[in-house]
C-alpha atoms as a PDB file:
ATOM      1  CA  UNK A   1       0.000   0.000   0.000  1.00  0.00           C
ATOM      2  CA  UNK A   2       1.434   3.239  -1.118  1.00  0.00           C
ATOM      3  CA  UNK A   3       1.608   6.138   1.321  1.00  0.00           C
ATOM      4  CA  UNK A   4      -0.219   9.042   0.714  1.00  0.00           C
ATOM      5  CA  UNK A   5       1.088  12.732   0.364  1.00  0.00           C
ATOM      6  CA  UNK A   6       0.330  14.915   3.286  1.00  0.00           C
ATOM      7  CA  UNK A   7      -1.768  18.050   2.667  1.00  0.00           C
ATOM      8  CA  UNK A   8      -1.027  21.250   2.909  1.00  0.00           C
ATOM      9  CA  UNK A   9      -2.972  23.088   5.591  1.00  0.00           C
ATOM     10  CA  UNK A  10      -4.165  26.429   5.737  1.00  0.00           C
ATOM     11  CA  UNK A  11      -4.150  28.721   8.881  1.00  0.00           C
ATOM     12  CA  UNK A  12      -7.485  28.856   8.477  1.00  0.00           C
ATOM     13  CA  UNK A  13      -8.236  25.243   8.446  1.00  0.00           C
ATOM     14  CA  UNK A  14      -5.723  24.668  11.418  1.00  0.00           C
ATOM     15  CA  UNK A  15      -7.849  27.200  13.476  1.00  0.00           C
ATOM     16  CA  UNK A  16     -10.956  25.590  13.226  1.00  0.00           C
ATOM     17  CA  UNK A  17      -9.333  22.302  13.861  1.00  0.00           C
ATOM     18  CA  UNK A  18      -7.956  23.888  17.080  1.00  0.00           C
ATOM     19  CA  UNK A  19     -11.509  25.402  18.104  1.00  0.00           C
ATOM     20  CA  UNK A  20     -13.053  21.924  17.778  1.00  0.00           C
ATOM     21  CA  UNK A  21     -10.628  20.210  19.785  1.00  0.00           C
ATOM     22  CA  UNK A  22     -10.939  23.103  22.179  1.00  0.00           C
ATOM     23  CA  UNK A  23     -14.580  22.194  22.489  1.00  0.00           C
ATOM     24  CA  UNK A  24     -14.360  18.701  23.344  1.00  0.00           C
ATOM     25  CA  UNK A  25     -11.913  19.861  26.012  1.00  0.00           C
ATOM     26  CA  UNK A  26     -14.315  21.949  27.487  1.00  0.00           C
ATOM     27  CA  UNK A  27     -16.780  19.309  28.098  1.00  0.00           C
ATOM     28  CA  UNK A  28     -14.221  17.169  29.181  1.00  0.00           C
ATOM     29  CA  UNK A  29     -13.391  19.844  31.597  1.00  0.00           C
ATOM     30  CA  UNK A  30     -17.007  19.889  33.120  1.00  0.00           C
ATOM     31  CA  UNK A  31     -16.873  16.341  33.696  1.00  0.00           C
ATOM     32  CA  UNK A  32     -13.764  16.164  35.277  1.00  0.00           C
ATOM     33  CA  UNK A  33     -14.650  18.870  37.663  1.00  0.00           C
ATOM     34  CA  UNK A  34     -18.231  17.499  38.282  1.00  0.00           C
ATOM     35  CA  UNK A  35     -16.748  14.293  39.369  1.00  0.00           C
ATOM     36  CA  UNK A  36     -14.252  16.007  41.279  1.00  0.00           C
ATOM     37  CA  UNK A  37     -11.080  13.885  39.034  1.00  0.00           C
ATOM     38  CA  UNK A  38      -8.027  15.688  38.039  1.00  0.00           C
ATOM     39  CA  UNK A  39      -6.333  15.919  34.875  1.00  0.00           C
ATOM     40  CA  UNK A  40      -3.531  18.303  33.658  1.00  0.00           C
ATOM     41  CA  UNK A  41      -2.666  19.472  30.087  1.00  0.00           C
ATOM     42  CA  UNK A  42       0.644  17.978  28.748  1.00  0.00           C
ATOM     43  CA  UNK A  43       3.316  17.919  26.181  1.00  0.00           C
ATOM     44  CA  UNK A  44       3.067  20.469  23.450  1.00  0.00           C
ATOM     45  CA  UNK A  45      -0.887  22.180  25.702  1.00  0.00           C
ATOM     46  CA  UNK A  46       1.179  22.582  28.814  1.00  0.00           C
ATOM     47  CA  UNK A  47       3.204  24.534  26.595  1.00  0.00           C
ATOM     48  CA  UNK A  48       0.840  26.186  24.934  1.00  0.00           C
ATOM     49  CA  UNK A  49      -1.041  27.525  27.991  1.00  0.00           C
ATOM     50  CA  UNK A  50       2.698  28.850  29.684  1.00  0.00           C
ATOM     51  CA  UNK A  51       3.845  30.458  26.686  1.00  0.00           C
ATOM     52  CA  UNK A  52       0.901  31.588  24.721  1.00  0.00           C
ATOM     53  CA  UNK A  53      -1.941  31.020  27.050  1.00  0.00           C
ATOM     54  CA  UNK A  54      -4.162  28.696  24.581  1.00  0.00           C
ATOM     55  CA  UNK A  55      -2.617  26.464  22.191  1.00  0.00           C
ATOM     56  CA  UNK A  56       0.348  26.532  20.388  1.00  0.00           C
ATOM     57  CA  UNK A  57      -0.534  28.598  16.737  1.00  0.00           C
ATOM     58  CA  UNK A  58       0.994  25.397  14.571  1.00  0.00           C
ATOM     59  CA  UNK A  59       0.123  22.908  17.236  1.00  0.00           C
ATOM     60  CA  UNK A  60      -3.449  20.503  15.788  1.00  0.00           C
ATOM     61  CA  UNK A  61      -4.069  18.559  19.013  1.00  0.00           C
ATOM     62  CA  UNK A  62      -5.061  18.768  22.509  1.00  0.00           C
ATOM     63  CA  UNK A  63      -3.140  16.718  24.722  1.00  0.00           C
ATOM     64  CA  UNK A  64      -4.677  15.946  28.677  1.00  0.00           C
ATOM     65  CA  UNK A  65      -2.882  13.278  31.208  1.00  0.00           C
ATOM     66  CA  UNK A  66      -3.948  11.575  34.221  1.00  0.00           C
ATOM     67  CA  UNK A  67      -3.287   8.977  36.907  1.00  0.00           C
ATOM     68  CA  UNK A  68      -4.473   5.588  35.848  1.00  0.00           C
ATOM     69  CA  UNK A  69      -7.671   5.973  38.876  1.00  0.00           C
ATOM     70  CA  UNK A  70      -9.209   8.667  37.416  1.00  0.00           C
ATOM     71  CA  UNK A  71      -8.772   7.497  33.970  1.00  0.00           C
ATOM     72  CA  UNK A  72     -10.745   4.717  34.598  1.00  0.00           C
ATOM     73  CA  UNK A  73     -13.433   6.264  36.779  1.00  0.00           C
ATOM     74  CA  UNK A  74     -13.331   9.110  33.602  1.00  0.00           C
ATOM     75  CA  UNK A  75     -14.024   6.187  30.763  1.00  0.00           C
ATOM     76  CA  UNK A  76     -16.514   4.669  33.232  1.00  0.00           C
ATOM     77  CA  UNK A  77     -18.515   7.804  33.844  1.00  0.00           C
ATOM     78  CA  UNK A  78     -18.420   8.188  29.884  1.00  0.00           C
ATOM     79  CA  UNK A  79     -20.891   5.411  29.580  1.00  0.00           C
ATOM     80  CA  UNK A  80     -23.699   7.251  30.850  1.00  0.00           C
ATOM     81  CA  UNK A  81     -22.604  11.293  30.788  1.00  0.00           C
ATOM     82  CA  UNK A  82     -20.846  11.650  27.682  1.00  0.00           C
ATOM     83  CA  UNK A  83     -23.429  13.009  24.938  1.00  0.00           C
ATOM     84  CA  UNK A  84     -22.610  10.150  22.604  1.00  0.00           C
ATOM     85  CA  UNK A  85     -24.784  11.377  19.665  1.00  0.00           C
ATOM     86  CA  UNK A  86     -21.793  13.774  19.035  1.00  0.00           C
ATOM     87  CA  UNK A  87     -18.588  11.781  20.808  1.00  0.00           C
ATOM     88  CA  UNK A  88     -17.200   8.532  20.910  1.00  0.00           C
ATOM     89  CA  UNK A  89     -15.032   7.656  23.985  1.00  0.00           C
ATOM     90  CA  UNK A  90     -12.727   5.161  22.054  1.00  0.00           C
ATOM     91  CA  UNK A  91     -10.092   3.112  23.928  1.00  0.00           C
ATOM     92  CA  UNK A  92      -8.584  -0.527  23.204  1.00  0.00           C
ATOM     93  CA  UNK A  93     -12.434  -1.844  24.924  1.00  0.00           C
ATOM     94  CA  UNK A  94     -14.458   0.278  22.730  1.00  0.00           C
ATOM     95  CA  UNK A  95     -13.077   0.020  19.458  1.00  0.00           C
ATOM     96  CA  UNK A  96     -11.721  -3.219  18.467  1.00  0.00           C
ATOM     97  CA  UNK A  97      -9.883  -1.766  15.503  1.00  0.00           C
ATOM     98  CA  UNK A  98      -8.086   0.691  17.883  1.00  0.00           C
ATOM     99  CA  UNK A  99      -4.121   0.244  18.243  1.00  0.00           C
ATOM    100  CA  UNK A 100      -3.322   2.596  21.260  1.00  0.00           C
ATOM    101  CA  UNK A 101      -2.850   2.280  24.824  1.00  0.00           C
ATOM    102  CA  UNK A 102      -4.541   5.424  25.377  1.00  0.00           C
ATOM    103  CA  UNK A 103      -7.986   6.163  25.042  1.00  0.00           C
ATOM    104  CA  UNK A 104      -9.432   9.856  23.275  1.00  0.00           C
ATOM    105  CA  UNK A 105     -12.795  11.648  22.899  1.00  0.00           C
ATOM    106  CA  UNK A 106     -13.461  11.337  19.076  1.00  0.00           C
ATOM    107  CA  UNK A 107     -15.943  14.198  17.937  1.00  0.00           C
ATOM    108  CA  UNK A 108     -18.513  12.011  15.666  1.00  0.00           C
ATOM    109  CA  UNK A 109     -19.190  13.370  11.858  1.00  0.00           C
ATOM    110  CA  UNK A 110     -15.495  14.630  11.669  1.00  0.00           C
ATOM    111  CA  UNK A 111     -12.175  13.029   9.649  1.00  0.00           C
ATOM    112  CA  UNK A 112      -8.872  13.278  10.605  1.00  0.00           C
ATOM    113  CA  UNK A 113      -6.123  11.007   8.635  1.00  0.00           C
ATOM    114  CA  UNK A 114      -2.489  10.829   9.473  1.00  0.00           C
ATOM    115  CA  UNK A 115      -0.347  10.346   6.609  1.00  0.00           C
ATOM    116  CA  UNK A 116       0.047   6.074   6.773  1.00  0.00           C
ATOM    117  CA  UNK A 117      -2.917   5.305   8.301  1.00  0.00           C
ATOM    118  CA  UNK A 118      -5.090   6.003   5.594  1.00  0.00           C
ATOM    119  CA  UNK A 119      -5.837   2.124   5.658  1.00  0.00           C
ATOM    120  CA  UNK A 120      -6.705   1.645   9.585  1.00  0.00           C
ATOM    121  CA  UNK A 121     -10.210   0.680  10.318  1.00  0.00           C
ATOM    122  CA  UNK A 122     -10.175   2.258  13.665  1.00  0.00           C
ATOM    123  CA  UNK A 123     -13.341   5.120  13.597  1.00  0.00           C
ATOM    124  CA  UNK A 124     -11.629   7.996  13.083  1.00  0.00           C
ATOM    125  CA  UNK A 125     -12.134  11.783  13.621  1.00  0.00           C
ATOM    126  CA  UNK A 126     -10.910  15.157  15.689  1.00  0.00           C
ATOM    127  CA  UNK A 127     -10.053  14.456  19.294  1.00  0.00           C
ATOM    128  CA  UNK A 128      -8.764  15.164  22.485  1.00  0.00           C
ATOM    129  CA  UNK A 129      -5.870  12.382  23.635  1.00  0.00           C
ATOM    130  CA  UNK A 130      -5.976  11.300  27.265  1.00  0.00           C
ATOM    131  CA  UNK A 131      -2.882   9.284  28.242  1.00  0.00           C
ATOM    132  CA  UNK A 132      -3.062   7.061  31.954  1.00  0.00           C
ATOM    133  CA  UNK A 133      -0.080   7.513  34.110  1.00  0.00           C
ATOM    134  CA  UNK A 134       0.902   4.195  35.384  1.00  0.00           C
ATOM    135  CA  UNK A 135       3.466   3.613  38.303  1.00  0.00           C
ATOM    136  CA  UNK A 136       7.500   2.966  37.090  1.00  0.00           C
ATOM    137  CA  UNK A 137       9.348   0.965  39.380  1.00  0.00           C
ATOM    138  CA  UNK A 138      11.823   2.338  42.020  1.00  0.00           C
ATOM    139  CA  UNK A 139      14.212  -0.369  41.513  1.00  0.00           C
ATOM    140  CA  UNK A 140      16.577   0.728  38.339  1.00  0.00           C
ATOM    141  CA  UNK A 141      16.780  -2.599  36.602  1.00  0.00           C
ATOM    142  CA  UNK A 142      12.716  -3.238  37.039  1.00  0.00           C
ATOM    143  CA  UNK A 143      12.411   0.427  35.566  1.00  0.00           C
ATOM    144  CA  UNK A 144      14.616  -0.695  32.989  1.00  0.00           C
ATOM    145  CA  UNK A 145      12.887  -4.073  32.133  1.00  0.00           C
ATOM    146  CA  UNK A 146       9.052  -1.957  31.890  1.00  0.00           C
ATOM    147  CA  UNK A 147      10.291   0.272  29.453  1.00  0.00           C
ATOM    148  CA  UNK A 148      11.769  -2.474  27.311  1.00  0.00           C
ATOM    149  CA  UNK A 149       8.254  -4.240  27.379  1.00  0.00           C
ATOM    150  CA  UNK A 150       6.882  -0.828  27.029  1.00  0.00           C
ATOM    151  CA  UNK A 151       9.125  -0.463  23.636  1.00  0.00           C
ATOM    152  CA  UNK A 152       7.792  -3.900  22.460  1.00  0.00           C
ATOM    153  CA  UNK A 153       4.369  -3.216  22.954  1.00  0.00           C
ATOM    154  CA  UNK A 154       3.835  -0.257  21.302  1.00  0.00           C
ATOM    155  CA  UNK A 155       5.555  -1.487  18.562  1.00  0.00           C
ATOM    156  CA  UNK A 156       3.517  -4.317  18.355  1.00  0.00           C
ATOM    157  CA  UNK A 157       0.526  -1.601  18.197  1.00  0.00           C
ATOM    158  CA  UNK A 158       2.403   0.628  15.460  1.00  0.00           C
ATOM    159  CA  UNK A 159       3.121  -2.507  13.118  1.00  0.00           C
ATOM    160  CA  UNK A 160       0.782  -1.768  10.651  1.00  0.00           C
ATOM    161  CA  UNK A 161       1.635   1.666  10.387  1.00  0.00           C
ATOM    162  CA  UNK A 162       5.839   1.289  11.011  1.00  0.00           C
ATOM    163  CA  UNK A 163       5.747  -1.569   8.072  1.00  0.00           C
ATOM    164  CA  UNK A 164       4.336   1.476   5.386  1.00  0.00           C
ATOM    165  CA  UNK A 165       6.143   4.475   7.246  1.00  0.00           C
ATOM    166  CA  UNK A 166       9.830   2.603   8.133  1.00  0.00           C
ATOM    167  CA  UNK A 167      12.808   4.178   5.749  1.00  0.00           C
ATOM    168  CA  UNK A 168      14.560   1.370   6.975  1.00  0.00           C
ATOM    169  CA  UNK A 169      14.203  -2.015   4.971  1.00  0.00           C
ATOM    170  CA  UNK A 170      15.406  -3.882   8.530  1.00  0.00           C
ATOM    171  CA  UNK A 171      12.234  -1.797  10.358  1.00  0.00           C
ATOM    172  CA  UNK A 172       9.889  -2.619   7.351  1.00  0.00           C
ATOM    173  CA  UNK A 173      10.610  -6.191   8.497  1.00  0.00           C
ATOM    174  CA  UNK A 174      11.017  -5.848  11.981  1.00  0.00           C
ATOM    175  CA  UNK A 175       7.638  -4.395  11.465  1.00  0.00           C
ATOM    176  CA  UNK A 176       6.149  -7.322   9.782  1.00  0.00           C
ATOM    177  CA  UNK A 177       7.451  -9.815  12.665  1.00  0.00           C
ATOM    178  CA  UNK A 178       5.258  -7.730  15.167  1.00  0.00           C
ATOM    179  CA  UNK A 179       2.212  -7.531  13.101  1.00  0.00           C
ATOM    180  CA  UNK A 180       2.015 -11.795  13.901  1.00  0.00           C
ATOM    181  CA  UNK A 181       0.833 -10.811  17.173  1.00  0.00           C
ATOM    182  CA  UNK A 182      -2.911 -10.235  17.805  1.00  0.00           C
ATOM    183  CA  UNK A 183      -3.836  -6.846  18.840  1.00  0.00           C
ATOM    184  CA  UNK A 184      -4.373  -8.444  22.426  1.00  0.00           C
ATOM    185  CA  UNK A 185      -0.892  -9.771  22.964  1.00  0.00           C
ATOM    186  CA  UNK A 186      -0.076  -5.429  24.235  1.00  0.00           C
ATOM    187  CA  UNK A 187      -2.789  -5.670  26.323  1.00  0.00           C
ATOM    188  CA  UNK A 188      -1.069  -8.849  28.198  1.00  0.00           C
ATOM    189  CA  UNK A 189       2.749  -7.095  27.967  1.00  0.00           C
ATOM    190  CA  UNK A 190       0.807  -3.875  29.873  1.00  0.00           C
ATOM    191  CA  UNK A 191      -0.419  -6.515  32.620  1.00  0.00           C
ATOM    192  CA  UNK A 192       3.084  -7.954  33.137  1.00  0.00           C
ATOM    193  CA  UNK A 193       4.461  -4.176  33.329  1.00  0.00           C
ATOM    194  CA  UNK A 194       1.943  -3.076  35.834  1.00  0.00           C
ATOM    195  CA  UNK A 195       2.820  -6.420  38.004  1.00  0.00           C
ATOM    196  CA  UNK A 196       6.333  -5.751  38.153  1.00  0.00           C
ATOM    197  CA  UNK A 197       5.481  -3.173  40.494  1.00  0.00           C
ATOM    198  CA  UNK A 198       4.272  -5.521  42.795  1.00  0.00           C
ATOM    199  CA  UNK A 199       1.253  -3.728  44.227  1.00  0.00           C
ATOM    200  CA  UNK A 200       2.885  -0.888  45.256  1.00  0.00           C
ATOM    201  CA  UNK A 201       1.888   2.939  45.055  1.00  0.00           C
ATOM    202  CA  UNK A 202       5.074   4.358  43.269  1.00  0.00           C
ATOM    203  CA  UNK A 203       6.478   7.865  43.443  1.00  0.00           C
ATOM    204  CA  UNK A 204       6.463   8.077  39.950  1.00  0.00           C
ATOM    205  CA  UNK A 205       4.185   7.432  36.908  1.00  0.00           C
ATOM    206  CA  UNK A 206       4.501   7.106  33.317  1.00  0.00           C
ATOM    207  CA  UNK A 207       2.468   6.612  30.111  1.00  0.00           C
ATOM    208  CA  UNK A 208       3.868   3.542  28.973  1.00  0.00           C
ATOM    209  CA  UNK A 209       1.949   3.816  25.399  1.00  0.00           C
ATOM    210  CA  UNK A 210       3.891   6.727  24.715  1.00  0.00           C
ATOM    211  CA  UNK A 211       7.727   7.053  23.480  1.00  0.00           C
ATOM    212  CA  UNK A 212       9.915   8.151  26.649  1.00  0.00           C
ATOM    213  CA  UNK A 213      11.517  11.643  26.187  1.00  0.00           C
ATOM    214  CA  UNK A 214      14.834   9.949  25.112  1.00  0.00           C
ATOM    215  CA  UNK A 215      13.282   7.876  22.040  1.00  0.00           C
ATOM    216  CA  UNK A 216      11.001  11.233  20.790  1.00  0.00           C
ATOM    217  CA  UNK A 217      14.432  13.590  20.810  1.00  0.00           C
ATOM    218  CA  UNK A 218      16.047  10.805  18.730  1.00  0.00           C
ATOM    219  CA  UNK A 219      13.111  10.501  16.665  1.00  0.00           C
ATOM    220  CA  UNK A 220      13.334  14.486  15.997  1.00  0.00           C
ATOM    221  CA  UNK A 221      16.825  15.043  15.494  1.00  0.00           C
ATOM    222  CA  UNK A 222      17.230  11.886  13.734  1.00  0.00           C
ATOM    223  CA  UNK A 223      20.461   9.615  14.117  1.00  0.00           C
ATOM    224  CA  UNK A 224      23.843  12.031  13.356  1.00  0.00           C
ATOM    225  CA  UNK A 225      22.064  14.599  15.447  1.00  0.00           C
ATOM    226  CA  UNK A 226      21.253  12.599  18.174  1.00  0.00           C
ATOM    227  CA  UNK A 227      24.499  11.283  18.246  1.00  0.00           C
ATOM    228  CA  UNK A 228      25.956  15.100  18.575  1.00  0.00           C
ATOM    229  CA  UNK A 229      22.987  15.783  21.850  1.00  0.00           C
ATOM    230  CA  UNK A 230      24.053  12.847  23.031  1.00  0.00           C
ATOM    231  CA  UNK A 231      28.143  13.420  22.831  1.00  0.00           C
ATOM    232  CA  UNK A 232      27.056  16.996  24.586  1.00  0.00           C
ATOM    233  CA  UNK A 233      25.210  15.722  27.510  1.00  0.00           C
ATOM    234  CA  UNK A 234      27.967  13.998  27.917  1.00  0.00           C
ATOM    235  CA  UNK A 235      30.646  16.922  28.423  1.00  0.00           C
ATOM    236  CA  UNK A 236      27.915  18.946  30.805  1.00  0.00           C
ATOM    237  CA  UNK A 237      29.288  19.060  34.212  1.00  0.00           C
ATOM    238  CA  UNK A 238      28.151  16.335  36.469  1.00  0.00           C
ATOM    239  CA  UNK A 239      25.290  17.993  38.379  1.00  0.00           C
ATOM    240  CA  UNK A 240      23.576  18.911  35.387  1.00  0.00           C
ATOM    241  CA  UNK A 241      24.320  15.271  34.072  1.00  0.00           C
ATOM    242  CA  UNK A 242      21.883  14.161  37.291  1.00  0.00           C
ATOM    243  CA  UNK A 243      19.415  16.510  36.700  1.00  0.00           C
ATOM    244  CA  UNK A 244      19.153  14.987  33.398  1.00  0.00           C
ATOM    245  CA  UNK A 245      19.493  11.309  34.304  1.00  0.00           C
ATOM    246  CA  UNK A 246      16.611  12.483  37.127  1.00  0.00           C
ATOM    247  CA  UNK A 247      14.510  13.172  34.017  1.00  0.00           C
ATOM    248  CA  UNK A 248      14.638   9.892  32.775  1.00  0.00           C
ATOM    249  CA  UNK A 249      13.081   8.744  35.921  1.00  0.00           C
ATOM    250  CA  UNK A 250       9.428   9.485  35.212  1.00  0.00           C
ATOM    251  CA  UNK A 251       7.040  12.171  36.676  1.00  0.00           C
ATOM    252  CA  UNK A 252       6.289  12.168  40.091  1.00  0.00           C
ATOM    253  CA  UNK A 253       2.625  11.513  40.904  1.00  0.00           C
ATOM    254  CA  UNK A 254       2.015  13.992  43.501  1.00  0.00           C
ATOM    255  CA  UNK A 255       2.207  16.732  40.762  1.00  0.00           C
ATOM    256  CA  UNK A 256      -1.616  15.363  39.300  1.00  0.00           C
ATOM    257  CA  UNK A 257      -2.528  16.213  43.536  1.00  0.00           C
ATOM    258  CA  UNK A 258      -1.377  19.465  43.233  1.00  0.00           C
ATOM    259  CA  UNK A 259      -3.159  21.581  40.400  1.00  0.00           C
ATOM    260  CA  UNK A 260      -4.334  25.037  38.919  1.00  0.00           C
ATOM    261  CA  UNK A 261      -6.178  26.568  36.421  1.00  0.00           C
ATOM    262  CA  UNK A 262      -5.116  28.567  34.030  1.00  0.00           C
ATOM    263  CA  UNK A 263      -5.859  30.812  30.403  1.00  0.00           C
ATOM    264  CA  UNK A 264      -6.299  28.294  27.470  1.00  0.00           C
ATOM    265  CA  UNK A 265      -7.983  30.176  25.091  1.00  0.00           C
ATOM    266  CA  UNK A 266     -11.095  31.164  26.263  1.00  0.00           C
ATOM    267  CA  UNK A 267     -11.737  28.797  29.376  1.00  0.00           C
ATOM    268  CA  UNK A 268      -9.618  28.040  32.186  1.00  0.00           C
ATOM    269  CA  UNK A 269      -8.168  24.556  32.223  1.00  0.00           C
ATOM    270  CA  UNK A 270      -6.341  22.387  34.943  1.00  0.00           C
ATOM    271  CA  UNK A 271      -2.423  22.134  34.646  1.00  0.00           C
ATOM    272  CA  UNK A 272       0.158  20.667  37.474  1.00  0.00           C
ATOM    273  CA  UNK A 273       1.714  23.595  39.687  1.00  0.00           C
ATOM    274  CA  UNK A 274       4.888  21.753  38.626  1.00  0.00           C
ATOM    275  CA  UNK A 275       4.516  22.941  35.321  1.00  0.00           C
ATOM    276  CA  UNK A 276       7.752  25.042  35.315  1.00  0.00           C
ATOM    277  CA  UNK A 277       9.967  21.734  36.199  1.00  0.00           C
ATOM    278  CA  UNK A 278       7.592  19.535  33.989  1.00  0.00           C
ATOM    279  CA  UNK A 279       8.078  21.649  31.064  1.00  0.00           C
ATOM    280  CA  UNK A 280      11.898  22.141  31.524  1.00  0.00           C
ATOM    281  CA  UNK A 281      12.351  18.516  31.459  1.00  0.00           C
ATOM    282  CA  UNK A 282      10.711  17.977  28.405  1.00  0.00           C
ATOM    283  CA  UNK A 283      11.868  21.042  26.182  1.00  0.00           C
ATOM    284  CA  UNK A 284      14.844  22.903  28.610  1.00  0.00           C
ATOM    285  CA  UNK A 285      14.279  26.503  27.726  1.00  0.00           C
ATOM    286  CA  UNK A 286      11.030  26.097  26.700  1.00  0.00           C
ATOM    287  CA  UNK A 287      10.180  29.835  26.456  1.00  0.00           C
ATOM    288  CA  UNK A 288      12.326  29.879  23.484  1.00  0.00           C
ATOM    289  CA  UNK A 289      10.057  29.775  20.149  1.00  0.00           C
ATOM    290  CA  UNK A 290      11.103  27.333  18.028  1.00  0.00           C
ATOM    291  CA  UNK A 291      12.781  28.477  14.646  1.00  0.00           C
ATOM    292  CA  UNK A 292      10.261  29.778  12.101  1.00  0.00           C
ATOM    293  CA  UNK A 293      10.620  26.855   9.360  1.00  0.00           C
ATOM    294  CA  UNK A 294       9.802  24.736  12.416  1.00  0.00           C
ATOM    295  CA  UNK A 295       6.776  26.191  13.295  1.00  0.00           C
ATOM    296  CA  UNK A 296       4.321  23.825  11.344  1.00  0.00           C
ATOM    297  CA  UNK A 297       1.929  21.237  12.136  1.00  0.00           C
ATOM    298  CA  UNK A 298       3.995  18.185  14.051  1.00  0.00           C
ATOM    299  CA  UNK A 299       2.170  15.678  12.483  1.00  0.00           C
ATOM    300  CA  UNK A 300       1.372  15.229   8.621  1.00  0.00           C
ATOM    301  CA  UNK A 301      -2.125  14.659   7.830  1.00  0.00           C
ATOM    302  CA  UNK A 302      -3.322  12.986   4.426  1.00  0.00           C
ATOM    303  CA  UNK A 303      -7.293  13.612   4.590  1.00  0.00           C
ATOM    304  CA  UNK A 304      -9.374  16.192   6.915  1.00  0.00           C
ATOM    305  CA  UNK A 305     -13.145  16.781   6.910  1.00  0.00           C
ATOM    306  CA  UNK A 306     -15.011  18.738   8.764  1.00  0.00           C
ATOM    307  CA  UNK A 307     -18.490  17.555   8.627  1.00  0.00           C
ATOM    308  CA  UNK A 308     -21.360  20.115   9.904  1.00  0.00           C
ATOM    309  CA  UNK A 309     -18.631  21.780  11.565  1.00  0.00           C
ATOM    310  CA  UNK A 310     -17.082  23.553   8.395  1.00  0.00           C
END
């Protein structure tokens, strides 16, 4: 199957993508705070909200993150307060065509493609992600061995999309040795992850069916320019070398505890009081704009319809 060519978006477009999604957050937002659970914007909508108080003008997604409890008592409450003539709360239970470890709110009568996944039969439209945070192991080599299985899983999950999207003739094939696993063989990896804890409350939490901040720099820079981060991590002096190898650790979980609400857009939305340290880890000086040719969408996108919503 050939890979289509990504469109080219117009600011327009983007915006009313971005007003959509800001929608579905909103009434994610009420129920959240009727059911007194707590969430916190994350990744590139933390950002957004610090450094331009909505989202991020290139940015086409809402991103929201919480600890595995209230996820589930969120997905649960779905089933009888979500108005599901215009959403769909789609997880791995819901949809059995779904490949994430994650679950969204899908807004019904709406298409959104990524280039490469043009032929997945998961239902597909805007959204809002919500990503669980799971507990990571204190002990180093158990930390280690969950985000190996982590690694496997997910690419287990991505096989149908890494065998098309791989430049790499070795991945295109390393891609078609996970796609022999059933869909439900992640589902039992995420059990023996979650066990290794061994019922224990950890200090910190992670998503585990998302790529650790290591893997996603390496993914952006690509291999020479990892290579050259890499070599200069290496030659920072050795405090700043912890703080970094601190990062690698996880979040902690007392940050979902400790929230406020702040300007995104035109409503107020729930973000960690640790957002300053949060954000640091992920982008160090993250107040810095990003060079204009890199200010586009992070994602390519091959199809995008609107529905009643044009």
């Amino acid at each position: 199957m050939e890979v289509k060519e990504p469109l080219e978006v117009d600011s327009e477009t983007l915006r009313k993508i971005q007003l959509l999604e800001l929608s579905i957050l909103k009434d994610i937002d009420d129920i959240c705070r009727k059911h007194g659970l707590h969430y916190t914007l994350c990744g590139g909508s933390m950002l957004g909200a610090i450094r331009h108080g909505g989202i991020i003008p290139w940015d086409d997604d809402i991103d929201i993150t919480m600890l595995r409890d209230d996820y589930d008592r969120f997905f649960e409450i779905c089933k009888t307060e979500l108005n599901t003539d215009k959403y769909f709360a789609q997880t791995m239970d819901t949809d059995p065509n779904y490949r994430l470890m994650y679950g969204r709110i899908l807004l019904k009568g709406t298409k959104f493609v990524r280039v490469g996944q043009e032929h997945m039969k998961a239902l597909n439209g805007l959204f809002v992600d919500i990503f669980p945070r799971d507990g990571i192991s204190d002990i180093f080599l158990i930390m280690q061995l969950q985000s190996i299985l982590a690694k496997l899983m997910r690419k287990m999950l991505y096989s149908p999309v890494g065998v098309l999207k791989s430049k790499s003739i070795w991945g295109r094939w390393g891609f078609r040795f996970f796609m022999c696993f059933p869909r439900t063989s992640a589902l039992h990896i995420f059990k023996i992850i979650n066990f290794l804890n061994f019922g224990r409350e950890t200090k910190r939490v992670a998503c585990w069916g998302l790529m650790s901040n290591g893997e996603r720099r390496k993914l952006e820079l690509g291999k020479k320019a990892y290579k050259e981060y890499r070599k200069k991590i290496r030659s920072l002096p050795l405090e700043e070398r912890k703080k970094r190898k601190e990062r690698n650790k996880g979040i902690y979980r007392e940050w979902f505890y400790q929230t406020e609400d702040l300007p995104f857009e035109d409503m107020k939305a729930m973000v960690t009081s640790a957002w300053d340290t949060w954000l640091t880890w992920n982008y160090d000086a993250y107040m810095k704009l990003p060079p204009v040719e890199k200010r586009k969408m992070h994602q390519t996108v091959s199809h995008i319809d609107l529905g009643e919503y044009v």
